[in-house]
Protein backbone atom coordinates (compact mmCIF):
# COMPACT_ATOMS: atom_id res chain seq x y z
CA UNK A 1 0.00 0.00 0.00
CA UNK A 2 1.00 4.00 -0.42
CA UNK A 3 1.00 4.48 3.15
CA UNK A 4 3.04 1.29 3.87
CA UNK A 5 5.69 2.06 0.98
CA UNK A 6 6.24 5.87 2.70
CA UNK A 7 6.72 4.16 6.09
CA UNK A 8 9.35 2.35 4.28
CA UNK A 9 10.86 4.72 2.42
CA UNK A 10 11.33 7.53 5.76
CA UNK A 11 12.57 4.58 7.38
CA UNK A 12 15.40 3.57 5.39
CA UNK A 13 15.61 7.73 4.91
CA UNK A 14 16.13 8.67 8.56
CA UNK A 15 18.77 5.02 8.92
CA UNK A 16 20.84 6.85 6.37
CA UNK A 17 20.77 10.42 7.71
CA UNK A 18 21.66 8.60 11.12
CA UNK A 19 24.39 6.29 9.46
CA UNK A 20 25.88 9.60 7.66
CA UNK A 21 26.11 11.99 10.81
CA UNK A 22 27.43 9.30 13.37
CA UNK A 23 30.16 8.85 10.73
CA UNK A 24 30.80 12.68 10.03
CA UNK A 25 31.08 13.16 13.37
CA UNK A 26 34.14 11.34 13.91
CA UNK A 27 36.46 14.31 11.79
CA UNK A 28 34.22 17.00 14.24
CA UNK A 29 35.49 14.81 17.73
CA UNK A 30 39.05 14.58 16.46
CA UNK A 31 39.27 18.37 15.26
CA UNK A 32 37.71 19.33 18.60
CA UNK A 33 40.01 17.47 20.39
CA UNK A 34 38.01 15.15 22.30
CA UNK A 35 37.86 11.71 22.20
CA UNK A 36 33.64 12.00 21.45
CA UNK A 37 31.65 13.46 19.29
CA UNK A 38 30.22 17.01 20.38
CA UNK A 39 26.44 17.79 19.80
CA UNK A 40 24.97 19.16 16.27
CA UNK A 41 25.29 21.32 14.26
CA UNK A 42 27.18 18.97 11.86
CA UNK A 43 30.50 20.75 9.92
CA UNK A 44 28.50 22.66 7.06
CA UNK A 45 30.90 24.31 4.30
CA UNK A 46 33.88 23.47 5.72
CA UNK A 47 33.35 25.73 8.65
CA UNK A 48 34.14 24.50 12.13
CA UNK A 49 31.59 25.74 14.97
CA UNK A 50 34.95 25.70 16.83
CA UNK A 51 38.06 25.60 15.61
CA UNK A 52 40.57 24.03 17.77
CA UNK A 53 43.15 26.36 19.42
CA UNK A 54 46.50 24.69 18.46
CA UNK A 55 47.69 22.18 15.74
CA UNK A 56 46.95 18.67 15.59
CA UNK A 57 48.38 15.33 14.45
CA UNK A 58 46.96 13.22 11.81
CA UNK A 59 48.65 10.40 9.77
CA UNK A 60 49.23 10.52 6.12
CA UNK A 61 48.05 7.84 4.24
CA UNK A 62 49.20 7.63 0.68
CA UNK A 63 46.20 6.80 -1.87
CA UNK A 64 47.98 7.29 -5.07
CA UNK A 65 48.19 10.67 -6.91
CA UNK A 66 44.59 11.18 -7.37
CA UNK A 67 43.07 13.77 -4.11
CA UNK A 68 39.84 12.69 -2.69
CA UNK A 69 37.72 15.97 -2.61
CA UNK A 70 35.36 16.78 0.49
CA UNK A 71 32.59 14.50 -0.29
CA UNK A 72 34.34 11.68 -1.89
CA UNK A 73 34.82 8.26 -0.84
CA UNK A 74 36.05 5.16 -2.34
CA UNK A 75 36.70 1.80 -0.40
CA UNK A 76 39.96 -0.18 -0.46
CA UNK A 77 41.48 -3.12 0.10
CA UNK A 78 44.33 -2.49 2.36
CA UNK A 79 46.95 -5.28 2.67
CA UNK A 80 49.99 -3.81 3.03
CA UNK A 81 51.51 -3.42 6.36
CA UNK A 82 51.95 0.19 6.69
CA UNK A 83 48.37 1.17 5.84
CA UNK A 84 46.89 -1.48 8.20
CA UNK A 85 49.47 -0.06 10.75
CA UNK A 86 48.00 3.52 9.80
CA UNK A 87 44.28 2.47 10.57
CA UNK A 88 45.14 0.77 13.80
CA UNK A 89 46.82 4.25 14.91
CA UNK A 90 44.24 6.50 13.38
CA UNK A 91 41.20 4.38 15.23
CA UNK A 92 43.58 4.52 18.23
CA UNK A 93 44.87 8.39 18.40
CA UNK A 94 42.84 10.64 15.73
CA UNK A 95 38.91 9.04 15.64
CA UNK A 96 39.82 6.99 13.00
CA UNK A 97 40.67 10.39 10.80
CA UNK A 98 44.01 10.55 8.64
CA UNK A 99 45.12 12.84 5.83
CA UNK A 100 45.69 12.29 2.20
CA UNK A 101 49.77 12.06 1.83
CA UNK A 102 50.05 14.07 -1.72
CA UNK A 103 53.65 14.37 -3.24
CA UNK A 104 55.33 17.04 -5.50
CA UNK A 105 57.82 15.10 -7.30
CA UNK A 106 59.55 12.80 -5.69
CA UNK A 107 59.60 13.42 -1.95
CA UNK A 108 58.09 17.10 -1.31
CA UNK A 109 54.53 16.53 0.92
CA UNK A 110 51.75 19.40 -0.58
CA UNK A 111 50.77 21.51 2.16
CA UNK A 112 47.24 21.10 1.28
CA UNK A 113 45.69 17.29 2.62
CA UNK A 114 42.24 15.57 2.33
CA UNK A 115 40.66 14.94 6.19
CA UNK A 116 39.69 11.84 4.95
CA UNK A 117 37.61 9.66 7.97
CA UNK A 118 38.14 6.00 7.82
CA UNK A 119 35.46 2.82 8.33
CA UNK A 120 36.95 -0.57 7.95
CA UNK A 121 34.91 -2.41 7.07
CA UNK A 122 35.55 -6.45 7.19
CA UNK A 123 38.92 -8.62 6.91
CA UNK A 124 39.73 -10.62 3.84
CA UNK A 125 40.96 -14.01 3.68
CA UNK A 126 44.08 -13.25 1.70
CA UNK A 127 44.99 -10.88 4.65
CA UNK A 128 43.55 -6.93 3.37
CA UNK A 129 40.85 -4.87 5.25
CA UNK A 130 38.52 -3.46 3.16
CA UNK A 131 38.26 0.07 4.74
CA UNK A 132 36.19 2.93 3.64
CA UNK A 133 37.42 6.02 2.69
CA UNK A 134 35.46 9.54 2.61
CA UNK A 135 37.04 12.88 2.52
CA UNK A 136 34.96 15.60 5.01
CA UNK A 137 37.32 18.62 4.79
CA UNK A 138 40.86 19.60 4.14
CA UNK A 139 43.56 20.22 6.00
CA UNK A 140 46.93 22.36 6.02
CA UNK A 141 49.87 20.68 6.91
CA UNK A 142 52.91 22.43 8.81
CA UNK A 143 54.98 20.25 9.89
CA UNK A 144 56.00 16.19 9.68
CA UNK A 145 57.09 13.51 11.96
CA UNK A 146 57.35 9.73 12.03
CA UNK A 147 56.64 8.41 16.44
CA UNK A 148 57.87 5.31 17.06
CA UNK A 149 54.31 4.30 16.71
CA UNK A 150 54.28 4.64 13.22
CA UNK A 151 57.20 2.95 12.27
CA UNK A 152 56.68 -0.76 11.37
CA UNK A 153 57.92 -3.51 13.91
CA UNK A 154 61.89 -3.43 13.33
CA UNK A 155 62.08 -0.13 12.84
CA UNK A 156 62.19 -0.12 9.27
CA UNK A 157 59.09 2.16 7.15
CA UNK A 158 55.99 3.15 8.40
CA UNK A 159 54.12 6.26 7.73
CA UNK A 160 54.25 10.14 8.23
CA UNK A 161 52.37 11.86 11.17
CA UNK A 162 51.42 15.78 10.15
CA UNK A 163 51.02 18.20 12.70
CA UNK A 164 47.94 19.81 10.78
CA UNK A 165 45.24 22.84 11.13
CA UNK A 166 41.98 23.16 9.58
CA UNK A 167 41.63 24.37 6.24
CA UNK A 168 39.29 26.50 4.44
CA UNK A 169 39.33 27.86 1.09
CA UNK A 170 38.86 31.52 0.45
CA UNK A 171 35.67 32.40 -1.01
CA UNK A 172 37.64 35.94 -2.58
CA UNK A 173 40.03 33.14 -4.59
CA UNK A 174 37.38 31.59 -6.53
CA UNK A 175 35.69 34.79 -8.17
């Protein structure tokens, strides 16, 4: 019937809006600095109801040389040991947020980074997480690091920490 079908359909509607702000919520805890999420109003536009009042950390995770804009996502299959070690640290220190490590050439990081908030999803036999990706802002990047924590057991690779500010493009730059 009609009325059973739009019963349905706000159903599965309000599931989704609730799926979509409990995620988005984890970039708004780990820019605020606390280890929850704070109350709505949800980041709209980039801006930040409050931005937080020094730098923060966030691993780099390299994704290739394609950006993820705000509002992208893809999912991957992650089997290599420094991005499983990178979503191990980012669920433990950063609300499961990292940045998008972009290159100039060969070994110049672009100030500019994807806040990209990361879901995994399920293990794979052959070893890989499938983890979902979505980028929710940008950020700018001033300065790198590598803890102990992000170096692979031995010592040997791992990935880069950024110490990292919100970023917001200037509406005067795009007339």
């Amino acid at each position: 019937s009609p009325i059973m079908r739009s019963c349905a359909l706000n159903s599965v509607a309000v599931c989704l809006l609730s799926t979509r702000a409990t995620t988005a919520l984890s970039a708004r805890a780990w820019l605020s600095g606390r280890g929850s999420p704070a109350p709505p109003p949800l980041i709209i536009g980039g801006a930040l109801p409050e931005p937080p009042a020094s730098p923060l950390e966030l691993p780099l995770l390299a994704l290739g040389p394609d950006p993820l804009l705000p509002g992208e996502a893809q999912t991957r299959a992650l089997s290599d040991p420094t991005a499983r070690l990178l979503v191990e640290y980012a669920a433990s220190k950063t609300s499961s947020c990292c940045g998008q490590l972009m290159l100039r050439g060969e070994d110049e990081v672009v100030g500019i980074s994807g806040l990209l908030e990361l879901e995994a999803c399920e293990d794979e036999e052959g070893g890989a997480t499938f983890v979902s990706i979505r980028c929710v802002g940008r950020v700018g990047v001033l300065g790198l690091s590598q803890p102990d924590e992000a170096r692979l057991p031995g010592g040997e690779g791992g990935f880069l920490v950024a110490l990292v500010e919100p970023y917001c493009d200037d509406d005067e730059e795009a007339d």
